[in-house]
Protein backbone atom coordinates (compact mmCIF):
# COMPACT_ATOMS: atom_id res chain seq x y z
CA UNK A 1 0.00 0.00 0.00
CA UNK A 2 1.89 3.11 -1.06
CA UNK A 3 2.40 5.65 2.03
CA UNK A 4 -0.30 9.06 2.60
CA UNK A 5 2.41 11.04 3.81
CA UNK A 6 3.52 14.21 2.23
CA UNK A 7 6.85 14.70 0.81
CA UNK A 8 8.98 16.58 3.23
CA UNK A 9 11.29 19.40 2.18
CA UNK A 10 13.76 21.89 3.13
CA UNK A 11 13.52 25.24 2.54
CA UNK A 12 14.67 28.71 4.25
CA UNK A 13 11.69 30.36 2.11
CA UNK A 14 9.81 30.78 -1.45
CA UNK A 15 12.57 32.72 -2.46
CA UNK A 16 15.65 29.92 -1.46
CA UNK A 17 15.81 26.10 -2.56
CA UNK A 18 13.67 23.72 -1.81
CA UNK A 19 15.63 20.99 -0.86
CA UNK A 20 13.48 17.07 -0.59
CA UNK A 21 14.52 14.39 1.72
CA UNK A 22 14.63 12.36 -0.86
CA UNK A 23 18.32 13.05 -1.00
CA UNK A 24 19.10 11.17 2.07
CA UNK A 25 17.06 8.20 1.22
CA UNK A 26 18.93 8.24 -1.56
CA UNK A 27 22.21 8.08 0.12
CA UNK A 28 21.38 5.53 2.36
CA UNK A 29 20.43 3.49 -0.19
CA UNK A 30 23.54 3.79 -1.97
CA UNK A 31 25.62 2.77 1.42
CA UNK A 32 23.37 -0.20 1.78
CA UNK A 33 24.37 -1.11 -1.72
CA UNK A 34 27.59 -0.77 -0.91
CA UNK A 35 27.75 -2.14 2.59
CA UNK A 36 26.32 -5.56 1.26
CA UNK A 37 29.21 -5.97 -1.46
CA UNK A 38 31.20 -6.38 1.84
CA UNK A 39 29.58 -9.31 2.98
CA UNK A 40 28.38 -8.56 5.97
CA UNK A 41 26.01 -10.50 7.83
CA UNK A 42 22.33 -10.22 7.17
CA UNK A 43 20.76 -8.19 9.97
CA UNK A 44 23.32 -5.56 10.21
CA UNK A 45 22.59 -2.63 11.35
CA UNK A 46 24.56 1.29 11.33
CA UNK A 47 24.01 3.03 14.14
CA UNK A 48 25.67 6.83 13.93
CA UNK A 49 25.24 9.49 16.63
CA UNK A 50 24.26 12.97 15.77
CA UNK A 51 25.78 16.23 17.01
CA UNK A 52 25.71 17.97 20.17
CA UNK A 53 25.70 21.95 20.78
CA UNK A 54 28.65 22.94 22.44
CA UNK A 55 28.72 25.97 25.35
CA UNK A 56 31.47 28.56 25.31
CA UNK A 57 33.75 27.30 28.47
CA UNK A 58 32.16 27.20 31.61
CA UNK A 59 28.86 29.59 30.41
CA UNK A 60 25.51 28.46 29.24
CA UNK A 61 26.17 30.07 25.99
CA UNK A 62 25.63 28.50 22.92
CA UNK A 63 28.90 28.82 20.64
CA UNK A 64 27.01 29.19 17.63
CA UNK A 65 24.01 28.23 16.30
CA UNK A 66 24.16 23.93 15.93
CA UNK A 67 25.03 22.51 12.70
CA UNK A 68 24.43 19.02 12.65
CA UNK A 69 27.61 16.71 11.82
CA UNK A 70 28.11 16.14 8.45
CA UNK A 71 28.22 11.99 8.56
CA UNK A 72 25.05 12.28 10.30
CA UNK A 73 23.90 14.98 8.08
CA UNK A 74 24.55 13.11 4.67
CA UNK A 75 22.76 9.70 6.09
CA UNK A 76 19.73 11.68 7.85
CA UNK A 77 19.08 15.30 6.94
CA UNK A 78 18.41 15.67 10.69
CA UNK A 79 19.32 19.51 12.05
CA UNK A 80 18.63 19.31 15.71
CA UNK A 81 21.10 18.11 18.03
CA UNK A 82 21.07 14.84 20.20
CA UNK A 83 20.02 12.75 18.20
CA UNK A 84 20.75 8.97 17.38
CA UNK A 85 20.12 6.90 13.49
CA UNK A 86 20.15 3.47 12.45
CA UNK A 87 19.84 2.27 9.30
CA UNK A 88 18.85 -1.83 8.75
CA UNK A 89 21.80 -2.79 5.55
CA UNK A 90 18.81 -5.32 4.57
CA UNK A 91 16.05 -3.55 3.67
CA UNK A 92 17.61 0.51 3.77
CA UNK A 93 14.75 1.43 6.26
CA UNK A 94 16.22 4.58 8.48
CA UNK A 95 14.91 4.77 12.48
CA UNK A 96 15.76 7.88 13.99
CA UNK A 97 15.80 8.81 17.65
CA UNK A 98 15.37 12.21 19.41
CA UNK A 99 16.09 13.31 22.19
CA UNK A 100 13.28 13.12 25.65
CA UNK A 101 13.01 16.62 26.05
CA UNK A 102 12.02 18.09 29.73
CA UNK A 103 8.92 19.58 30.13
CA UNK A 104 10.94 23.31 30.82
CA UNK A 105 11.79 22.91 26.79
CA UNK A 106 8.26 24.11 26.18
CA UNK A 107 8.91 27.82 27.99
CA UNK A 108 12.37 28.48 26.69
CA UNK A 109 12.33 26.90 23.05
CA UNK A 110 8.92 26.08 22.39
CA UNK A 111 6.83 22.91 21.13
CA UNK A 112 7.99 19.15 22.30
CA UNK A 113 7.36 17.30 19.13
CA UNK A 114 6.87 13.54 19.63
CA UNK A 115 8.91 11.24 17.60
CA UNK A 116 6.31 10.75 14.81
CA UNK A 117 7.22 14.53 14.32
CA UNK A 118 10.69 13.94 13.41
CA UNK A 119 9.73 10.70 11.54
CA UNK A 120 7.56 12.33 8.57
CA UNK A 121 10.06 15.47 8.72
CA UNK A 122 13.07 13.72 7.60
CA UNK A 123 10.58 10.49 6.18
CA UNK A 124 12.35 8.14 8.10
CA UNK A 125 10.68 4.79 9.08
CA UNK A 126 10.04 4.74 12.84
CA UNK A 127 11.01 7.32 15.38
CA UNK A 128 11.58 6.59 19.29
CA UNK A 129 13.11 8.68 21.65
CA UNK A 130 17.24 8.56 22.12
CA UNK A 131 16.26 6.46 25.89
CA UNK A 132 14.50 3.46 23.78
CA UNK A 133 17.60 2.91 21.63
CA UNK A 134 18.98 0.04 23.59
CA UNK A 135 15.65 -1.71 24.13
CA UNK A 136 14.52 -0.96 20.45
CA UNK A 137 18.05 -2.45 19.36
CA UNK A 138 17.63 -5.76 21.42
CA UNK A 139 14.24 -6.43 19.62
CA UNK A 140 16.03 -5.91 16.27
CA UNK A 141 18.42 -8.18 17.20
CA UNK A 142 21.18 -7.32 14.91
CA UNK A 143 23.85 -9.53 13.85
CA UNK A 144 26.41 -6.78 13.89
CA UNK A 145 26.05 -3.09 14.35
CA UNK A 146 28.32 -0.97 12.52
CA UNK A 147 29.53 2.45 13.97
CA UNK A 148 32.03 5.47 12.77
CA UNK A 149 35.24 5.44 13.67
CA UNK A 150 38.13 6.73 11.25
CA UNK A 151 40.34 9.97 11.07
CA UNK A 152 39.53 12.82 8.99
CA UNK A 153 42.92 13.34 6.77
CA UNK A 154 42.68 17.03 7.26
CA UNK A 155 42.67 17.75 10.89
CA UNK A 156 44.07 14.09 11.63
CA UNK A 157 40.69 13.82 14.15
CA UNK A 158 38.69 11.18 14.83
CA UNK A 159 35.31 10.48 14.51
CA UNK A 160 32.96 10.58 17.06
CA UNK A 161 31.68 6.87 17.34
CA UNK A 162 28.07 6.54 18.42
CA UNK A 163 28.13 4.99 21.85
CA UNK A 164 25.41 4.64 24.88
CA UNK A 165 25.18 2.67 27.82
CA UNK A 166 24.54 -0.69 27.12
CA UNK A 167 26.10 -1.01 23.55
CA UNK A 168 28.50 -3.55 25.07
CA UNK A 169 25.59 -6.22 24.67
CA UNK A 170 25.89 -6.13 21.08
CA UNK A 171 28.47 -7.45 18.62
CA UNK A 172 30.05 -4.11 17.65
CA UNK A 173 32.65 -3.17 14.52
CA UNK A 174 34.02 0.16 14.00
CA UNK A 175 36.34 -0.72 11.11
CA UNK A 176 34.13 -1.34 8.12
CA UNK A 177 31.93 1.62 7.87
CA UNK A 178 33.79 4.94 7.88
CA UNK A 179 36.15 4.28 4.32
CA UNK A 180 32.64 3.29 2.82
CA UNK A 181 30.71 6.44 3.62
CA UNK A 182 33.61 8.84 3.33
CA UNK A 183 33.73 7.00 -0.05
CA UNK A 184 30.03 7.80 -1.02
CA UNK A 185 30.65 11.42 0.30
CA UNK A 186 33.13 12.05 -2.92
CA UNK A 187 30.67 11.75 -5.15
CA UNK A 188 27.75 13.57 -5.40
CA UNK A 189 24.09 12.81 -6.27
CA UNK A 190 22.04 14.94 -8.57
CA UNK A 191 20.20 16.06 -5.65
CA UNK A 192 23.55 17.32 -3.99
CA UNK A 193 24.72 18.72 -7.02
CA UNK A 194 21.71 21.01 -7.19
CA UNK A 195 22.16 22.21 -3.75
CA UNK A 196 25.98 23.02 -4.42
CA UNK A 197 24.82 25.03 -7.55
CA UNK A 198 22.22 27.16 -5.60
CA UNK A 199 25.47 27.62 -2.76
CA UNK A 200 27.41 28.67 -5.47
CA UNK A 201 25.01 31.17 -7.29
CA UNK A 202 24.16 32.90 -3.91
CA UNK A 203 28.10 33.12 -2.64
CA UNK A 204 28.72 34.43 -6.20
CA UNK A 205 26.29 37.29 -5.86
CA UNK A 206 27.35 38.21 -2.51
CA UNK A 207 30.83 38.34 -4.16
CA UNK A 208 29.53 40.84 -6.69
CA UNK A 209 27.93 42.69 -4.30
CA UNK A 210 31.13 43.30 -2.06
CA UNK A 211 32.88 44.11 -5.34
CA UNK A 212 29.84 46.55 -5.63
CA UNK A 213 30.20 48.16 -2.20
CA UNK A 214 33.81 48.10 -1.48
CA UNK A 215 35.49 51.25 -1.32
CA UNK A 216 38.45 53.06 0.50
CA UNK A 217 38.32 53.92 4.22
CA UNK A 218 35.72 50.86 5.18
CA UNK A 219 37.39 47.89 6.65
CA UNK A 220 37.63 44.34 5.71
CA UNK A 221 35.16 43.14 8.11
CA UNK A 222 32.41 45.46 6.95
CA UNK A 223 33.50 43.77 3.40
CA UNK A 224 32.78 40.13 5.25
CA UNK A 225 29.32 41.73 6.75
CA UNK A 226 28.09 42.63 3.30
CA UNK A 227 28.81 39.13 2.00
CA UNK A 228 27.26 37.29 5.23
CA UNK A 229 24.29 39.49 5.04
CA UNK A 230 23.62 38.78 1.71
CA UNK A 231 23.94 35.51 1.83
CA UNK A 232 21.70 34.87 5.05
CA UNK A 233 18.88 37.79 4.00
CA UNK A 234 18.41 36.92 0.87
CA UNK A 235 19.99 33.15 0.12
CA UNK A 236 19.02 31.47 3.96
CA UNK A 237 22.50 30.46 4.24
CA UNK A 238 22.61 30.43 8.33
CA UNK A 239 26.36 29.18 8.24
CA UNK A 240 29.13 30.48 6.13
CA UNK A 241 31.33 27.61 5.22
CA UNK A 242 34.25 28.51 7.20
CA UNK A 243 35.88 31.71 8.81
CA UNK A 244 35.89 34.35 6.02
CA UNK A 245 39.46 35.79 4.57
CA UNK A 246 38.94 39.56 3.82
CA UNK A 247 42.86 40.24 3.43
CA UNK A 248 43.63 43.49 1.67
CA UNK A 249 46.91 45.09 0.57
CA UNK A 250 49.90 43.20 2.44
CA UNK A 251 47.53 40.73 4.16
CA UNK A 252 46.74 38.73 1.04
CA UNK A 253 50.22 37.00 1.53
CA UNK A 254 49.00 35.31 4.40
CA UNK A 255 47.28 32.29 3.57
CA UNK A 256 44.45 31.88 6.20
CA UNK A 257 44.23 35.73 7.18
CA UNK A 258 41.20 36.26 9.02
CA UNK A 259 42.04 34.50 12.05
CA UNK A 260 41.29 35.60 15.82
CA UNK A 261 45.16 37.45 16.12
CA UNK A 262 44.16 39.06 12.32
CA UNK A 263 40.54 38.98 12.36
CA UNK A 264 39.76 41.07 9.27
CA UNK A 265 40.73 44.48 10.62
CA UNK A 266 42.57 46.57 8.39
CA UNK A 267 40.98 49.75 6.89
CA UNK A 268 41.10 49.20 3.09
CA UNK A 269 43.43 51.89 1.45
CA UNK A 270 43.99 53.24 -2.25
CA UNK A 271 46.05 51.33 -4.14
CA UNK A 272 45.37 47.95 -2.56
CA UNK A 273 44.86 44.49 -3.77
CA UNK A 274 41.95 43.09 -2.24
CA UNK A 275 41.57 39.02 -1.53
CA UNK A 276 38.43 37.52 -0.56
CA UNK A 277 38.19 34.11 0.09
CA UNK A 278 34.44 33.57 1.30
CA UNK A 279 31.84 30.94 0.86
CA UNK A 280 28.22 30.28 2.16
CA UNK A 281 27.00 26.88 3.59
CA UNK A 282 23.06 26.24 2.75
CA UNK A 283 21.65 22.70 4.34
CA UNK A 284 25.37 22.12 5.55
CA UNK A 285 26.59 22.32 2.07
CA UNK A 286 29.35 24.49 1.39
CA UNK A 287 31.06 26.95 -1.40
CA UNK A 288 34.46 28.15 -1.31
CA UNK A 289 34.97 30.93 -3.50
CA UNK A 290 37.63 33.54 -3.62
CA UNK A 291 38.01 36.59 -5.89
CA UNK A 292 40.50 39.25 -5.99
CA UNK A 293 40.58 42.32 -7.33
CA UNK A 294 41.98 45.87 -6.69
CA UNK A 295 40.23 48.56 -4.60
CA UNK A 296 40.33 51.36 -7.17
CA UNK A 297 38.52 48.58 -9.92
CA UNK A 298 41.14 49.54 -11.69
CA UNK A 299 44.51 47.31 -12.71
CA UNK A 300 47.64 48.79 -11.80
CA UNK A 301 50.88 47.15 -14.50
CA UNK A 302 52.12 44.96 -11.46
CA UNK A 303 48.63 44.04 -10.61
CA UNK A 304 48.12 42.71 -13.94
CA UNK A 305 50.96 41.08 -14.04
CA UNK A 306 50.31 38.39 -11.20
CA UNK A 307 46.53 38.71 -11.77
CA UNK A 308 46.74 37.46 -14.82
CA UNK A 309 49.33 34.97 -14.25
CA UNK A 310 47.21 33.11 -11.44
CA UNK A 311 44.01 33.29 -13.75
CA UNK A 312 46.13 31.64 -16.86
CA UNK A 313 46.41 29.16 -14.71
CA UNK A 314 42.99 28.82 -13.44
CA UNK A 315 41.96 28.24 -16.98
CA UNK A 316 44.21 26.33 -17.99
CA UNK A 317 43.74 23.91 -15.31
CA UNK A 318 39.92 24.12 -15.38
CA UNK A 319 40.26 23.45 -19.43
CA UNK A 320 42.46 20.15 -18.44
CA UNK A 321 40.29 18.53 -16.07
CA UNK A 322 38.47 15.62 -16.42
CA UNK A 323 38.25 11.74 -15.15
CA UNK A 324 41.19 10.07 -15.65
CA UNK A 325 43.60 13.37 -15.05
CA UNK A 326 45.93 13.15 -11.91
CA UNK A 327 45.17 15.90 -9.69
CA UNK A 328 49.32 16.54 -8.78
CA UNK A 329 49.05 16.89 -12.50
CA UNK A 330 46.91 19.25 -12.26
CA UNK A 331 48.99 21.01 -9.47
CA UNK A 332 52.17 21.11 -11.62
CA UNK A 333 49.91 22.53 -14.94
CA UNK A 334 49.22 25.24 -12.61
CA UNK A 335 52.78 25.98 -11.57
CA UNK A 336 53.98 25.95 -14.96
CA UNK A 337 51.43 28.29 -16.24
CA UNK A 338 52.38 30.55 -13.19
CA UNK A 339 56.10 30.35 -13.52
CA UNK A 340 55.73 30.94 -17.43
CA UNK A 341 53.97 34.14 -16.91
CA UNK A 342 55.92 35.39 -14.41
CA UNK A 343 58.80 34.83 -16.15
CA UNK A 344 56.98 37.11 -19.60
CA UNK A 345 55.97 39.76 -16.71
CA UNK A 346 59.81 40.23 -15.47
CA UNK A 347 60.33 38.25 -12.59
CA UNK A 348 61.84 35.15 -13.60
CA UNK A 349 64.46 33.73 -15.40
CA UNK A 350 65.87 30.76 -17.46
CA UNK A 351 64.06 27.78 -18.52
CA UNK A 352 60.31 27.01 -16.94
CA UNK A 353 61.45 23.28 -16.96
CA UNK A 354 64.65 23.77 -14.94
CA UNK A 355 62.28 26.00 -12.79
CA UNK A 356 59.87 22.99 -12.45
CA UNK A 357 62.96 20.94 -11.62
CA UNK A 358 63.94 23.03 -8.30
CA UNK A 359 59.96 23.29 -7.48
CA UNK A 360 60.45 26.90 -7.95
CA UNK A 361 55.94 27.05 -7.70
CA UNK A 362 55.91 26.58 -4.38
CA UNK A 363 57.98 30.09 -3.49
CA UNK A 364 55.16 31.31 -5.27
CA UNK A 365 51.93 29.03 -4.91
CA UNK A 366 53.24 26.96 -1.16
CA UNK A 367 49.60 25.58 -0.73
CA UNK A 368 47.61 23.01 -3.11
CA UNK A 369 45.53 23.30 -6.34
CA UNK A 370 42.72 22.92 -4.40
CA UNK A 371 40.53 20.31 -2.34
CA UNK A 372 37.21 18.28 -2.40
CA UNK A 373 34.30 20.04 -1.28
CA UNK A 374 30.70 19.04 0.02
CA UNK A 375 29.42 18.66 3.36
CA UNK A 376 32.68 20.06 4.32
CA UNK A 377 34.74 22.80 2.96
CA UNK A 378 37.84 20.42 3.06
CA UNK A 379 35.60 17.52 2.40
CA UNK A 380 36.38 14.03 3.26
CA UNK A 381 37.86 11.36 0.88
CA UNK A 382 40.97 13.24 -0.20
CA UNK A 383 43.40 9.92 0.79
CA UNK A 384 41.47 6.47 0.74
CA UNK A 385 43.44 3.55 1.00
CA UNK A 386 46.55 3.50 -1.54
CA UNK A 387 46.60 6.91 -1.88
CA UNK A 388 49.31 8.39 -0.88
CA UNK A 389 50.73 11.82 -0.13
CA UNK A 390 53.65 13.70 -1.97
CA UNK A 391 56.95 14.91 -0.29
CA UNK A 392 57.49 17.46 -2.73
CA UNK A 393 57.18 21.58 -2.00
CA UNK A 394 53.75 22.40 -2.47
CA UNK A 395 53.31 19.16 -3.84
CA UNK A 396 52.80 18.40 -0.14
CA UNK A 397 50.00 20.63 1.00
CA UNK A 398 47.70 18.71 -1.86
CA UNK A 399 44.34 17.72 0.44
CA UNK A 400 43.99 14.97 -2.42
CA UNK A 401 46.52 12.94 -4.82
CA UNK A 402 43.63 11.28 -6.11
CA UNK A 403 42.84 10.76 -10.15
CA UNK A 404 39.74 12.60 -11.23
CA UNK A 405 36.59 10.87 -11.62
CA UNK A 406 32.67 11.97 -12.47
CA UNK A 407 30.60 14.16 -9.74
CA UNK A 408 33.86 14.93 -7.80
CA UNK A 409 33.46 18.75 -7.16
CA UNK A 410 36.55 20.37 -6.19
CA UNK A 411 37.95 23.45 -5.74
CA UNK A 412 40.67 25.09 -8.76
CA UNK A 413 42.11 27.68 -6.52
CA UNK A 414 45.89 28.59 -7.49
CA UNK A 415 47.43 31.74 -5.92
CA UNK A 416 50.87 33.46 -5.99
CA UNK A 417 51.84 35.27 -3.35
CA UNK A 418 55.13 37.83 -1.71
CA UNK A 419 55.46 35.95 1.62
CA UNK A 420 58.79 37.61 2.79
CA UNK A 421 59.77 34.63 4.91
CA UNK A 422 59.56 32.81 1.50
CA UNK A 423 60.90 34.82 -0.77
CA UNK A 424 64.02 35.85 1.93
CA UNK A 425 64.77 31.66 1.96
CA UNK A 426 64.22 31.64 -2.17
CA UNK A 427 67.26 34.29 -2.63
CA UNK A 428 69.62 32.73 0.20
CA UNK A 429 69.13 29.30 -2.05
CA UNK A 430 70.77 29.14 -5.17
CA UNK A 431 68.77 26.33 -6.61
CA UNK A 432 65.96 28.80 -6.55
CA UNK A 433 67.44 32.87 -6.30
CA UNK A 434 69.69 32.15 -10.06
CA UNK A 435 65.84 32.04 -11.11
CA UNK A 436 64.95 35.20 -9.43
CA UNK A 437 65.57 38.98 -10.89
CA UNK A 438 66.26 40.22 -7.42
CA UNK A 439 65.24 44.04 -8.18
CA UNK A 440 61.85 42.86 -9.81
CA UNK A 441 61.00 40.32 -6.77
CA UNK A 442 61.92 43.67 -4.30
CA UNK A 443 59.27 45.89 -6.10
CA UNK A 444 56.38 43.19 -4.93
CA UNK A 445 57.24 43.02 -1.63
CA UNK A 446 54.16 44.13 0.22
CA UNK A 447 52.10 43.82 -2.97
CA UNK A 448 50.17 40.73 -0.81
CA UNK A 449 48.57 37.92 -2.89
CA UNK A 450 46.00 37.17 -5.78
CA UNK A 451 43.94 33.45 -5.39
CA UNK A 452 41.48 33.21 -7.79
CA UNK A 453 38.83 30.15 -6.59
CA UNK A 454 36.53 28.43 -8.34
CA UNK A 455 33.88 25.75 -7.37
CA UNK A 456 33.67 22.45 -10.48
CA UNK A 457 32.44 19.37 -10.84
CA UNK A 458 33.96 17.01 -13.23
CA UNK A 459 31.52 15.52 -15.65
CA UNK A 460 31.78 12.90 -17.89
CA UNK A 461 34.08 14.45 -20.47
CA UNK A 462 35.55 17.67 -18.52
CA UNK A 463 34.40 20.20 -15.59
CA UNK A 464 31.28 22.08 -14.95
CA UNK A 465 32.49 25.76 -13.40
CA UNK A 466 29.28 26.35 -10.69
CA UNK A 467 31.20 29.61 -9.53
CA UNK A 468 29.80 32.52 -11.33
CA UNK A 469 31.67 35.71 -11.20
CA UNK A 470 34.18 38.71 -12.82
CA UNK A 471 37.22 36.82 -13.86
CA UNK A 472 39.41 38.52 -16.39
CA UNK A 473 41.10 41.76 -16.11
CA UNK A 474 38.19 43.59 -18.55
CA UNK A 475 34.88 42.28 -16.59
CA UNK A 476 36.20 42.89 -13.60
CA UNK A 477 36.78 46.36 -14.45
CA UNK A 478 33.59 46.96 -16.74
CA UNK A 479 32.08 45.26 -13.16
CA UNK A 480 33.32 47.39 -11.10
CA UNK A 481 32.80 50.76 -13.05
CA UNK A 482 29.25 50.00 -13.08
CA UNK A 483 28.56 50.09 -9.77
């Protein structure tokens, strides 16, 4: 008999994306699929635990507002917090359980919902409450209950494995799971791929609008404020997708600028190169987007110069990708694109190849390409099993080594920057300052940084660019003369 209840959906509005939960039943029925090519027993069950709000120190103070885990996220769609999920590998059925909320709940935060609530919002199977998980787990009798454990290869952590009292009753393995649904998590559904499009067009136009507003005397913060409002008020995007980098003049050479010791608080002055590295998070998917550009909306010779050497190589990497192609590959295309143009723009010296040879790039470019992005902004997956890391410089900092394949979406975010730490080691090393032209590398100092970011996903016979922005020299001028 086929079920009376309505389709659920998310939505922050008419005016935002509607988002169905569809999505999530589809992704558990892809790790059921998945889970069963392992042979595991019948009547296994995964069991993952949901986030938790966290208090600042020792006050009652929410840090932020929650924001469910992203496993949890990508099996459920649940956004409160406390909550528990299981998911029966036979027959892909989900049974969620909330939390037993006291009866004070109803005077601070409002309505208790009953389970059936949460049930039809996220169109799970059954709902309990969190306290019936044991009891409701011994009448499944599972043959094996799988749980999350596994490190996240950017911040080395580990994953918090669902645990309760009483789990030691049940035959337990934390090994099988987590390379399976990190797995998944690289590529994305249709239904993910739409929401990444929507985060994209909405972080895009708050780009344009700071590129709008931006002007001489304001300070990079009130730059991050126009982008966060914009993207809240008028695309429902809560979260940004990580602390925002409004570095301007000298503070575009340092790579994560924005920080608590350099939290976007320079006043913006004539002249300046301006790098903002900003991306909006809707339904705990993320963008990552950066554009620079200078102040004044117009190109100075120097700023030209590097501009145009970083976007060359942008383009030429976005032109190059597609499954099959070796993202180091696409690392080194974008450090010999760099190095080339550089060298046409006065810089540089001698032959690009003997450049290459010294890994000259990373004096320039010391991060990666760029990174997988979903759920996360530095999204899981980047180093399964047998693939390995690179020793090289710059080479190094890669978040993935991995060989392109369809519905990846990654980040093509190359960058040069005048770090003076960097460039002071460069000319006391003659494998890299014979390369140099001293005087020219002088004149740059303080000149700061250009990254040019872009958001893709690789299709069957290239890459689809879902950023949508001012990228060459003329539109971002014609842009910013308009406004």
């Amino acid at each position: 008999m086929a079920s009376t209840r309505k389709a659920s959906i998310f939505s922050m509005g008419s005016h935002t994306l509607e988002i169905p939960m569809e999505l999530h039943r589809l992704n558990r029925k892809r790790l059921c699929e998945r889970l069963k090519k392992k042979n595991i027993p019948k009547g296994s069950l995964v069991l993952l635990q949901g986030g938790d709000h966290f208090q600042r120190y020792c006050t009652d103070v929410d840090i932020a507002a929650f924001r469910q885990e992203s496993y949890f996220h990508w099996l459920f769609g649940v956004l409160e917090p406390g909550f528990f999920g299981i998911l029966d590998v036979d027959n892909d059925k989900a049974v969620l359980f909330a939390p037993r909320l006291h009866d004070s709940y109803r005077v601070w935060f409002g309505e208790i919902y009953p389970p059936e609530h949460f049930r039809d919002k996220y169109e799970a199977d059954e709902a309990f409450h969190v306290d019936e998980l044991e009891k409701e787990l011994e009448n499944r009798k599972p043959a094996l209950i799988l749980t999350l454990k596994g490190i996240n290869t950017d911040s080395d952590s580990v994953t918090k494995e669902a645990t309760f009292s009483g789990i030691e009753k049940f035959k337990v393995d934390n090994s099988i799971l987590h390379p399976e649904i990190a797995e998944l998590r690289v590529f994305k559904t249709d239904l993910e791929l739409d929401v990444m499009r929507y985060t994209n067009k909405i972080s895009s136009d708050a780009h344009k609008l700071v590129m709008k507003k931006v002007k001489p005397g304001m300070y990079e913060y009130q730059a991050e404020s126009i982008f966060m409002q914009y993207c809240y008020g008028d695309g429902g995007m809560r979260h940004v997708g990580y602390t925002c980098i409004c570095a301007s003049g000298c503070n575009g050479a340092v790579l994560h600028y924005g920080h608590a010791g350099a939290p976007n608080n320079r006043q913006l002055k004539c002249g300046d190169m301006c790098l903002f590295d900003m991306g909006g998070e809707y339904y705990c998917y993320v963008s990552d987007i950066t554009c620079s550009y200078p102040l004044s909306g117009k190109f100075t010779p120097k700023q030209r110069i590097v501009y145009n050497s970083v976007l060359n190589a942008n383009r030429a990497v976005l032109k190059a990708c597609k499954p099959g192609v070796s993202w180091p590959d696409m690392h080194r295309l974008a450090e010999r694109v760099l190095l080339g143009d550089l060298k046409s723009g006065g810089l540089l010296q001698g032959e690009v190849d003997d450049m290459m040879a010294v890994n000259l790039g990373a004096v320039f470019m010391p991060h990666g390409l760029g990174h997988l992005l979903g759920l996360d902004v530095h999204d899981v997956g980047g180093f399964p099993e047998g693939v390995n890391r690179l020793n090289e410089p710059g080479l190094k900092s890669l978040r993935t080594t991995r060989t392109l394949e369809e519905r990846m979406v990654l980040t093509i975010e190359p960058g040069c920057y005048f770090i003076n730490p960097v460039l002071d080691d460069a000319l006391n090393n003659p494998k890299h300052s014979k390369f140099l032209i001293k005087e020219k590398i002088e004149e740059f100092r303080g000149f700061g940084g250009v990254r040019i970011e872009d958001n893709v996903v690789i299709t069957k016979d290239g890459a689809e660019l879902l950023t949508c922005v001012p990228r060459t020299v003329e539109e971002i001028e014609n842009f910013m003369s308009s406004a």
